[in-house]
PDB file of N, CA and C in Angstrom:
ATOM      1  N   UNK A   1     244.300 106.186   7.910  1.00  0.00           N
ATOM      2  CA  UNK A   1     243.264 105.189   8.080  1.00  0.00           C
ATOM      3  C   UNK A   1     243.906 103.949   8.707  1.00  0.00           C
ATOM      4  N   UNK A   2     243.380 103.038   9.891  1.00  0.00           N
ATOM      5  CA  UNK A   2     243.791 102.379  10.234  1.00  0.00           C
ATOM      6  C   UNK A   2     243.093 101.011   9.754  1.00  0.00           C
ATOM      7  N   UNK A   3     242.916  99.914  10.155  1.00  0.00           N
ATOM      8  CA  UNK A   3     242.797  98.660  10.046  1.00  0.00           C
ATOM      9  C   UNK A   3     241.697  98.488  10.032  1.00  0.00           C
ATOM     10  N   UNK A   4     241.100  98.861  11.472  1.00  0.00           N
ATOM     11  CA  UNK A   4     239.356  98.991  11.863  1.00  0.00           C
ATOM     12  C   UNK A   4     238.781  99.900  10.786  1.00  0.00           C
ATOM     13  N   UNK A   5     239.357 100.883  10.538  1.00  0.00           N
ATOM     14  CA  UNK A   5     238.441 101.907   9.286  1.00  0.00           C
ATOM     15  C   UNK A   5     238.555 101.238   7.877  1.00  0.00           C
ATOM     16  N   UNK A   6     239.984 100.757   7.549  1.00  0.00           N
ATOM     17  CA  UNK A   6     239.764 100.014   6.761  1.00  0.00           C
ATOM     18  C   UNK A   6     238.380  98.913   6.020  1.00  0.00           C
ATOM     19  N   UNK A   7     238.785  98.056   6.895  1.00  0.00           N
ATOM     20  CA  UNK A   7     237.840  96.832   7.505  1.00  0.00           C
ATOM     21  C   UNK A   7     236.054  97.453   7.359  1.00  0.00           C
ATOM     22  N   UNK A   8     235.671  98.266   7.885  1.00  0.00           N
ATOM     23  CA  UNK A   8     234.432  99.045   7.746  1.00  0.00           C
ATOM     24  C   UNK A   8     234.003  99.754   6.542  1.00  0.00           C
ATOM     25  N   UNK A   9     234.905 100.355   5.466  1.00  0.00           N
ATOM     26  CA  UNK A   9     235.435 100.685   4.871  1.00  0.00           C
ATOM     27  C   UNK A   9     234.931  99.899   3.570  1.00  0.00           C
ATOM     28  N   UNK A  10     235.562  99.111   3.416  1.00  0.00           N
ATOM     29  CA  UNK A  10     235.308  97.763   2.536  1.00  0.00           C
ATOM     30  C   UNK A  10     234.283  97.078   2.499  1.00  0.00           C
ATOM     31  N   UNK A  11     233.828  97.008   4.115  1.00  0.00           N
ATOM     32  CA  UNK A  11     232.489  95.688   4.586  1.00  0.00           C
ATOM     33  C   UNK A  11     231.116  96.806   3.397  1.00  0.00           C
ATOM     34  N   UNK A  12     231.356  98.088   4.017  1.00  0.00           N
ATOM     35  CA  UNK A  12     229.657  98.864   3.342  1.00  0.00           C
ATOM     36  C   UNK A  12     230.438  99.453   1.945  1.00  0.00           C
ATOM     37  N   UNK A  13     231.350  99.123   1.231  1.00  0.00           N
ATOM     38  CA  UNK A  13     231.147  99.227  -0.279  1.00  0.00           C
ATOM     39  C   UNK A  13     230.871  97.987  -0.845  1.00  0.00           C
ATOM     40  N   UNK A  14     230.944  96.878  -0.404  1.00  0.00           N
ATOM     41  CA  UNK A  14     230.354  95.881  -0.789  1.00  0.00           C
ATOM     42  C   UNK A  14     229.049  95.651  -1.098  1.00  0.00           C
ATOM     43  N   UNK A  15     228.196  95.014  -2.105  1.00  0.00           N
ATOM     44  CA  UNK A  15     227.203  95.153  -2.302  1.00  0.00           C
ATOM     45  C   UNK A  15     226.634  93.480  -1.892  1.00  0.00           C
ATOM     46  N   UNK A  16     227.353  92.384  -1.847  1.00  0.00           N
ATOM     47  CA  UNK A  16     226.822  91.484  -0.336  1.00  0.00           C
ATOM     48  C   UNK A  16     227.189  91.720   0.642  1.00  0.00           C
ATOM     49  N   UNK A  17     226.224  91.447   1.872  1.00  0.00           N
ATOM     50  CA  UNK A  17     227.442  91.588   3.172  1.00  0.00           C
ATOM     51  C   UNK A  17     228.538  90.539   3.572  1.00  0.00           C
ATOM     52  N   UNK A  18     229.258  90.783   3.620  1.00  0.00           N
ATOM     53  CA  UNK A  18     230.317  89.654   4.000  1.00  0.00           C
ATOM     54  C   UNK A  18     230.993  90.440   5.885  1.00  0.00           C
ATOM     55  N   UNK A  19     230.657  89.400   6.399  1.00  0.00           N
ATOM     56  CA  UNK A  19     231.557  89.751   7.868  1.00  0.00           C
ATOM     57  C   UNK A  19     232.707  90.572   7.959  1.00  0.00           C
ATOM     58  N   UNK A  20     232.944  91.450   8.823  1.00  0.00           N
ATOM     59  CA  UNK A  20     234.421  92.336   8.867  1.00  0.00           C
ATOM     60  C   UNK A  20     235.387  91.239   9.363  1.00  0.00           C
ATOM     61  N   UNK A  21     235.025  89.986  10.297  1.00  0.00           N
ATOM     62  CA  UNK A  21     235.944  89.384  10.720  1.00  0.00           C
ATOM     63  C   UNK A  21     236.672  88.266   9.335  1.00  0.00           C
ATOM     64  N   UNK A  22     235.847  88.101   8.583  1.00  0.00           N
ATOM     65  CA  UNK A  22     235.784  87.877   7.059  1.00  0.00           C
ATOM     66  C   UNK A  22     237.227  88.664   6.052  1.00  0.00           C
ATOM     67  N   UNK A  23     236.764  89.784   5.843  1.00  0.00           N
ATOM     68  CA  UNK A  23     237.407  91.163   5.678  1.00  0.00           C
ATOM     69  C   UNK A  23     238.386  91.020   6.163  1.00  0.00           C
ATOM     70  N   UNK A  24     239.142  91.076   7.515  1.00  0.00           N
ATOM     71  CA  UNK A  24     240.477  91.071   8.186  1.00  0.00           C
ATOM     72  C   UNK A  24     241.186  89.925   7.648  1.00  0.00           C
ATOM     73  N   UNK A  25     240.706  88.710   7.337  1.00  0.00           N
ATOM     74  CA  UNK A  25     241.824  87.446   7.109  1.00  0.00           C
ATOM     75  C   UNK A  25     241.846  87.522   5.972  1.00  0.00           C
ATOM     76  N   UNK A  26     241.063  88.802   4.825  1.00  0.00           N
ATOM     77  CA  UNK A  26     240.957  88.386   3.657  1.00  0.00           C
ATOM     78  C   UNK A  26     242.612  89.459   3.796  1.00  0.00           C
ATOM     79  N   UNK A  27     242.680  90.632   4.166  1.00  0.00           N
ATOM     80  CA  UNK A  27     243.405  91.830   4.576  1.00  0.00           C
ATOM     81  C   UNK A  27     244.743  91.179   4.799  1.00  0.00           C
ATOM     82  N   UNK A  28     245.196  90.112   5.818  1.00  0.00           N
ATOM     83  CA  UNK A  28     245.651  89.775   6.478  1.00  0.00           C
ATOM     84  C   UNK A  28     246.414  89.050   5.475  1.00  0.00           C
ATOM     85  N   UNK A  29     245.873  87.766   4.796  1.00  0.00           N
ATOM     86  CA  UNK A  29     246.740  86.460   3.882  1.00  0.00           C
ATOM     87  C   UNK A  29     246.938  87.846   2.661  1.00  0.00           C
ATOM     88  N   UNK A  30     246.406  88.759   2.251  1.00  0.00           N
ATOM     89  CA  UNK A  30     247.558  89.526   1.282  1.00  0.00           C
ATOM     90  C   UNK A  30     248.731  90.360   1.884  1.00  0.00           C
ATOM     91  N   UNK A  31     248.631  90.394   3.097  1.00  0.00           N
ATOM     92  CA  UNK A  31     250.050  90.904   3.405  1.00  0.00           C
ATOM     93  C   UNK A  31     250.472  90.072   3.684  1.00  0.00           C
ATOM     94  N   UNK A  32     250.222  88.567   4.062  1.00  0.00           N
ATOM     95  CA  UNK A  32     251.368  87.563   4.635  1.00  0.00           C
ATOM     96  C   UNK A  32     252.183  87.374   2.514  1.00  0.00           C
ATOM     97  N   UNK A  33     251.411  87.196   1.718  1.00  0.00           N
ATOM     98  CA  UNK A  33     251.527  87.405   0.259  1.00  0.00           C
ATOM     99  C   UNK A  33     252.572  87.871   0.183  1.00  0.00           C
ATOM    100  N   UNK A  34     252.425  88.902  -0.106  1.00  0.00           N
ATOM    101  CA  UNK A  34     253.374  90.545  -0.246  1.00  0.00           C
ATOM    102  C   UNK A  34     254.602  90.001   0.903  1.00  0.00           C
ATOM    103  N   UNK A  35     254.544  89.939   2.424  1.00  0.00           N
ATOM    104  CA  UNK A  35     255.980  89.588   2.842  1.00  0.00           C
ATOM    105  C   UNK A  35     256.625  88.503   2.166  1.00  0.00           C
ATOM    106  N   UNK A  36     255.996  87.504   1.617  1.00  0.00           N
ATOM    107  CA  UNK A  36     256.335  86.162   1.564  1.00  0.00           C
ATOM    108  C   UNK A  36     257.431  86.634  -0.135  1.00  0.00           C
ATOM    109  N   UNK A  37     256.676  87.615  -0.935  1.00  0.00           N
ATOM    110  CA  UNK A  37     257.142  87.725  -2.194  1.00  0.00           C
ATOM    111  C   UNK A  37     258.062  88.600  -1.791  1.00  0.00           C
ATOM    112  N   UNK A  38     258.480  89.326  -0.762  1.00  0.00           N
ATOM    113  CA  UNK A  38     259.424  90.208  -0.668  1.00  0.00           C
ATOM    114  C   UNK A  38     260.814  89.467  -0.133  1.00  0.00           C
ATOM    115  N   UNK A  39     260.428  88.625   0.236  1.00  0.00           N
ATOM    116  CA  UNK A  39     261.510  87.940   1.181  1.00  0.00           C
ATOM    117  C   UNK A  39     262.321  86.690  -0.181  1.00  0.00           C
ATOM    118  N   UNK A  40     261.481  87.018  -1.523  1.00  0.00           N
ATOM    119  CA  UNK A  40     262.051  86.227  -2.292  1.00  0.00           C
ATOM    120  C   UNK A  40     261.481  84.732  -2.780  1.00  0.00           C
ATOM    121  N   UNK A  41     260.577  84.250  -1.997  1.00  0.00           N
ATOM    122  CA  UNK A  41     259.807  83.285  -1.379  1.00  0.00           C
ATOM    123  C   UNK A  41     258.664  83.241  -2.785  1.00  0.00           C
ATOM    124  N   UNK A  42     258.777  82.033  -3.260  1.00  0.00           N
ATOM    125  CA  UNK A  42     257.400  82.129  -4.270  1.00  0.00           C
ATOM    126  C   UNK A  42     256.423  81.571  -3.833  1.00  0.00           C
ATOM    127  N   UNK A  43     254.565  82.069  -3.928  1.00  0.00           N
ATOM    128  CA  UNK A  43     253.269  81.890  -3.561  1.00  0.00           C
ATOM    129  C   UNK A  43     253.060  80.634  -3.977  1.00  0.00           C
ATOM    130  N   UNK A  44     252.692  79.539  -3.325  1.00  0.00           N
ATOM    131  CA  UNK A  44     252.227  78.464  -4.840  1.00  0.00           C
ATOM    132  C   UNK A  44     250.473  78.538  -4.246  1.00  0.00           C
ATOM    133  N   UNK A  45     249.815  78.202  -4.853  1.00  0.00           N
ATOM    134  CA  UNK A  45     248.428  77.798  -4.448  1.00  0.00           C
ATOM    135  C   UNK A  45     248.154  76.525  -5.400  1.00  0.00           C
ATOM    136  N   UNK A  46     248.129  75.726  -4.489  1.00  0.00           N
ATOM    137  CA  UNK A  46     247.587  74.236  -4.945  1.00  0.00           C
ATOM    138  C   UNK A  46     246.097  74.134  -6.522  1.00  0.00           C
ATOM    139  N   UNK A  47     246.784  73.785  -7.425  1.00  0.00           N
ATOM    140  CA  UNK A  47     245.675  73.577  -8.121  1.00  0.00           C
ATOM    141  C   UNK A  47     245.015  74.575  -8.983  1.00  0.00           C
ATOM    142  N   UNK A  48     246.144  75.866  -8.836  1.00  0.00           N
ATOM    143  CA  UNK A  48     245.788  77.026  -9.330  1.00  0.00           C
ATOM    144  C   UNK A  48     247.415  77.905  -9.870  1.00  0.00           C
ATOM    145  N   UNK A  49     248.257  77.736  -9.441  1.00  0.00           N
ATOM    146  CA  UNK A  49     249.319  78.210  -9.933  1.00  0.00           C
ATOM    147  C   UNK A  49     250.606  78.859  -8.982  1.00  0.00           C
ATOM    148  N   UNK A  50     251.297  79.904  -9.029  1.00  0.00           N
ATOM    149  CA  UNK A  50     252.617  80.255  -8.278  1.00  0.00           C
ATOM    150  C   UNK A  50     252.638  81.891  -8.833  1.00  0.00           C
ATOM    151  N   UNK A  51     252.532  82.410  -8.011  1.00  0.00           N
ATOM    152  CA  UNK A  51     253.567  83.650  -8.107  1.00  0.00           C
ATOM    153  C   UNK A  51     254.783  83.823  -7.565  1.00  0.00           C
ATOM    154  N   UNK A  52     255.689  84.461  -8.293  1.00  0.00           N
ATOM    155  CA  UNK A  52     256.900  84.661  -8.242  1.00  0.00           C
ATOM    156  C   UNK A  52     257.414  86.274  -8.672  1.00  0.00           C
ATOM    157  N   UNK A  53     258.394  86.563  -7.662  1.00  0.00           N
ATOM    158  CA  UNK A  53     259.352  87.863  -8.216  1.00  0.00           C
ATOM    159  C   UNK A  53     260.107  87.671  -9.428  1.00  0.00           C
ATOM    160  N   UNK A  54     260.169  88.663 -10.338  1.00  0.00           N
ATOM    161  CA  UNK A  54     261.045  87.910 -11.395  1.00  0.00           C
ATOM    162  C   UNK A  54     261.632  89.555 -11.560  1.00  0.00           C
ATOM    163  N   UNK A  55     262.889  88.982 -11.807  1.00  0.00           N
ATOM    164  CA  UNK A  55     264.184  90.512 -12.012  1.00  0.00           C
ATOM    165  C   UNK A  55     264.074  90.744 -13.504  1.00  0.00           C
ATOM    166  N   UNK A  56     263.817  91.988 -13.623  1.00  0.00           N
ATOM    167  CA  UNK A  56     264.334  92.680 -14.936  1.00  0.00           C
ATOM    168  C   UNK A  56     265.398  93.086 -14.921  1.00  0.00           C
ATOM    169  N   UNK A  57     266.489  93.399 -15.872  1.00  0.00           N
ATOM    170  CA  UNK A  57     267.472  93.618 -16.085  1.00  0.00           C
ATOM    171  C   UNK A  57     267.313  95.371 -16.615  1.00  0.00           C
ATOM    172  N   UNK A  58     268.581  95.892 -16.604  1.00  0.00           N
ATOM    173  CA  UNK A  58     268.708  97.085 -16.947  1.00  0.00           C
ATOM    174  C   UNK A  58     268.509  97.327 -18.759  1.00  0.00           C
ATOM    175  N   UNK A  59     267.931  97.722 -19.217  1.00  0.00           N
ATOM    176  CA  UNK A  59     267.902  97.840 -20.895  1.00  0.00           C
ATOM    177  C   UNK A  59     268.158  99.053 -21.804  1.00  0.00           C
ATOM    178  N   UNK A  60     269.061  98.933 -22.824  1.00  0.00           N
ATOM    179  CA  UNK A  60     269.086 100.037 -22.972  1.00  0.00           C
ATOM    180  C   UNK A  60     268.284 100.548 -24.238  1.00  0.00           C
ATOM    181  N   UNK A  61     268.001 101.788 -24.324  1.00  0.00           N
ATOM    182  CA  UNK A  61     267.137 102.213 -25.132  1.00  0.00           C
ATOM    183  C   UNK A  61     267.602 103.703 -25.592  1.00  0.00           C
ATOM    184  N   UNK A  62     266.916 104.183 -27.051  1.00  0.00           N
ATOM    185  CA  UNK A  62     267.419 105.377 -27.407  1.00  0.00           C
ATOM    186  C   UNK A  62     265.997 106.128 -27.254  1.00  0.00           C
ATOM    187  N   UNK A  63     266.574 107.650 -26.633  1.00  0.00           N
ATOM    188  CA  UNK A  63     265.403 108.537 -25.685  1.00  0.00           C
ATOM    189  C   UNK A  63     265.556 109.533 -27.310  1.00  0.00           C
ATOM    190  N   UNK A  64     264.202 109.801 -27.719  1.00  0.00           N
ATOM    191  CA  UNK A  64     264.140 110.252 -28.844  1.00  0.00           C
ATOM    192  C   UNK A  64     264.382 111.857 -28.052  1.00  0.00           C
ATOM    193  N   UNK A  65     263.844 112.497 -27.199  1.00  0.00           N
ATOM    194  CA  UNK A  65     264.179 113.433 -26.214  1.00  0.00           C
ATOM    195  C   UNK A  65     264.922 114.282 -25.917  1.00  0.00           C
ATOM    196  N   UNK A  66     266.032 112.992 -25.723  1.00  0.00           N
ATOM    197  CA  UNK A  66     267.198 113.641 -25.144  1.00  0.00           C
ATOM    198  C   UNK A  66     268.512 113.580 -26.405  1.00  0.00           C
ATOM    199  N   UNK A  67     267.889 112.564 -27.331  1.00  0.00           N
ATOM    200  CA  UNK A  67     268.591 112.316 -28.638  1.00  0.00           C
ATOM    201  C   UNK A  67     269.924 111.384 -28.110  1.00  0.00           C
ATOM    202  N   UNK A  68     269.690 110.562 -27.249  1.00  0.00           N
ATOM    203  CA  UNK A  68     271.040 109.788 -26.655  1.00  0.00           C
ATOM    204  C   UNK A  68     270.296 108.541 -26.144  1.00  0.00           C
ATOM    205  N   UNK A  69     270.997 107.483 -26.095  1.00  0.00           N
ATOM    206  CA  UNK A  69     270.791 106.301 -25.660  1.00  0.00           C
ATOM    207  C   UNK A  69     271.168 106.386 -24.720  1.00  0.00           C
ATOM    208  N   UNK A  70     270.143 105.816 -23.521  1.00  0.00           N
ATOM    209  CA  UNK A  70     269.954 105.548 -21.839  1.00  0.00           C
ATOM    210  C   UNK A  70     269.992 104.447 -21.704  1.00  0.00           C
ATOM    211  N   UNK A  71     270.305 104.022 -20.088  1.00  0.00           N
ATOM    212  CA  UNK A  71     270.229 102.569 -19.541  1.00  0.00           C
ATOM    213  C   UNK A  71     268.776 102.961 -18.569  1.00  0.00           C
ATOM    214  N   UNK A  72     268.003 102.327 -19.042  1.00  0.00           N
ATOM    215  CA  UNK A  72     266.756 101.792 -17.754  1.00  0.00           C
ATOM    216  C   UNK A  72     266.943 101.596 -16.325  1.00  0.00           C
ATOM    217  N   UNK A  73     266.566 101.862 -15.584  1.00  0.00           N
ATOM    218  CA  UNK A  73     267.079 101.064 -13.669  1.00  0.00           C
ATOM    219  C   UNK A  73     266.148  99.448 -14.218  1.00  0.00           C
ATOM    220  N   UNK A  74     266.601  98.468 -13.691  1.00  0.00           N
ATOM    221  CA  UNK A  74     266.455  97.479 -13.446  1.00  0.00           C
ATOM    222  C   UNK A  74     265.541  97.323 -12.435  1.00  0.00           C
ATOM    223  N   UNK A  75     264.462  96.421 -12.666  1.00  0.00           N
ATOM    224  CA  UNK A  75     262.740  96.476 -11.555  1.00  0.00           C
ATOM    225  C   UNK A  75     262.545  95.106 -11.553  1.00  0.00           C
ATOM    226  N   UNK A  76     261.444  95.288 -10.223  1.00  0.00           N
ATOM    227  CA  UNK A  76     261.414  93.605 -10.131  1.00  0.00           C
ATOM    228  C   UNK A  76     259.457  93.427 -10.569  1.00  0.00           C
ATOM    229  N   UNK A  77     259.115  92.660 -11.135  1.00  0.00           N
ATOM    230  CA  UNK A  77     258.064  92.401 -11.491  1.00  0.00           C
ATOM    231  C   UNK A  77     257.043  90.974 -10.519  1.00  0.00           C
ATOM    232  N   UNK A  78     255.897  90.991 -10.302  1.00  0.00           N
ATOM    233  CA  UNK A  78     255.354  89.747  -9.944  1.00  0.00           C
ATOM    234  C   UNK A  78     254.779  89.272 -11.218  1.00  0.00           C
ATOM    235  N   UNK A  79     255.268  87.780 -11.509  1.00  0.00           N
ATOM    236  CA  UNK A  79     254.277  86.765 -12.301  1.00  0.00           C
ATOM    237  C   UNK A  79     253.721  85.931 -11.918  1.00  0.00           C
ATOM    238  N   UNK A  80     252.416  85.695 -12.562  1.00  0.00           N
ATOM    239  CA  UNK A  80     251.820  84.929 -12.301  1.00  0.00           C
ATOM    240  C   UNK A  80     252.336  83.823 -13.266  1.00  0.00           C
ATOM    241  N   UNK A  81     252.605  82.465 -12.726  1.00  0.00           N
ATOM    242  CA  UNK A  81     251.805  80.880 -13.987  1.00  0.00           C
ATOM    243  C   UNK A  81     251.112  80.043 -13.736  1.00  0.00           C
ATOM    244  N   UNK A  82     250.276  80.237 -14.176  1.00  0.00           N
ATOM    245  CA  UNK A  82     249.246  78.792 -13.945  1.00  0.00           C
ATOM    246  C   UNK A  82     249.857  77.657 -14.706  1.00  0.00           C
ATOM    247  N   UNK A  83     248.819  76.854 -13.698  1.00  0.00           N
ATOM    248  CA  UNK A  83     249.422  75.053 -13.932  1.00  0.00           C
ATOM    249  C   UNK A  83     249.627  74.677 -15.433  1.00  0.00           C
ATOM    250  N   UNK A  84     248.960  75.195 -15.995  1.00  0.00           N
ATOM    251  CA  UNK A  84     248.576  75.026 -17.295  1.00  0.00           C
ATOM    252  C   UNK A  84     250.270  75.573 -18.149  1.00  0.00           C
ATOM    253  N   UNK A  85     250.488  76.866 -17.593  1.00  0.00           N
ATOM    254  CA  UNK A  85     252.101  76.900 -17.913  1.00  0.00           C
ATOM    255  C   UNK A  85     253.067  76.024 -17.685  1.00  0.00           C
ATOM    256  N   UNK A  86     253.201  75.516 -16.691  1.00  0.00           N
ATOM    257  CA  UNK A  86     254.445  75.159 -16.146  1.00  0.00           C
ATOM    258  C   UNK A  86     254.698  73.640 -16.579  1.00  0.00           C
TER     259      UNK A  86
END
């Protein structure tokens, strides 16, 4: 599926109509998002809060399973805080 099918896609599951040219910049500022959080870069939005990447660490835990204690892989998470946090 490309962009245009996308875009069409979205416009008629909607139950107002909202413009496809609408649709594309909505499409568009979540991938500028997503690069911006990949590159390390935190979101702020004025008046509403910040997302940020935040690193988990490796943890270890006992695997009832395997009857042995494992290390976790280490993942990166997005948080949100609102103003109200920070």
């Amino acid at each position: 599926m490309n962009k245009k099918a996308l875009i069409r896609t979205i416009s008629r599951e909607l139950d107002t109509p909202v413009p496809q040219d609408r649709i594309a910049l909505i499409l568009d500022k979540a991938v500028e998002i997503k690069r911006t959080l990949a590159a390390g870069e935190p979101v702020k939005w004025s008046g509403f809060g910040t997302l940020t990447v935040k690193d988990i660490p490796p943890q270890r835990f006992y695997s009832a399973r395997l009857k042995e204690y494992t290390t976790s892989k280490g993942t990166k998470r997005i948080v949100f805080v609102s103003l109200r946090g920070e």
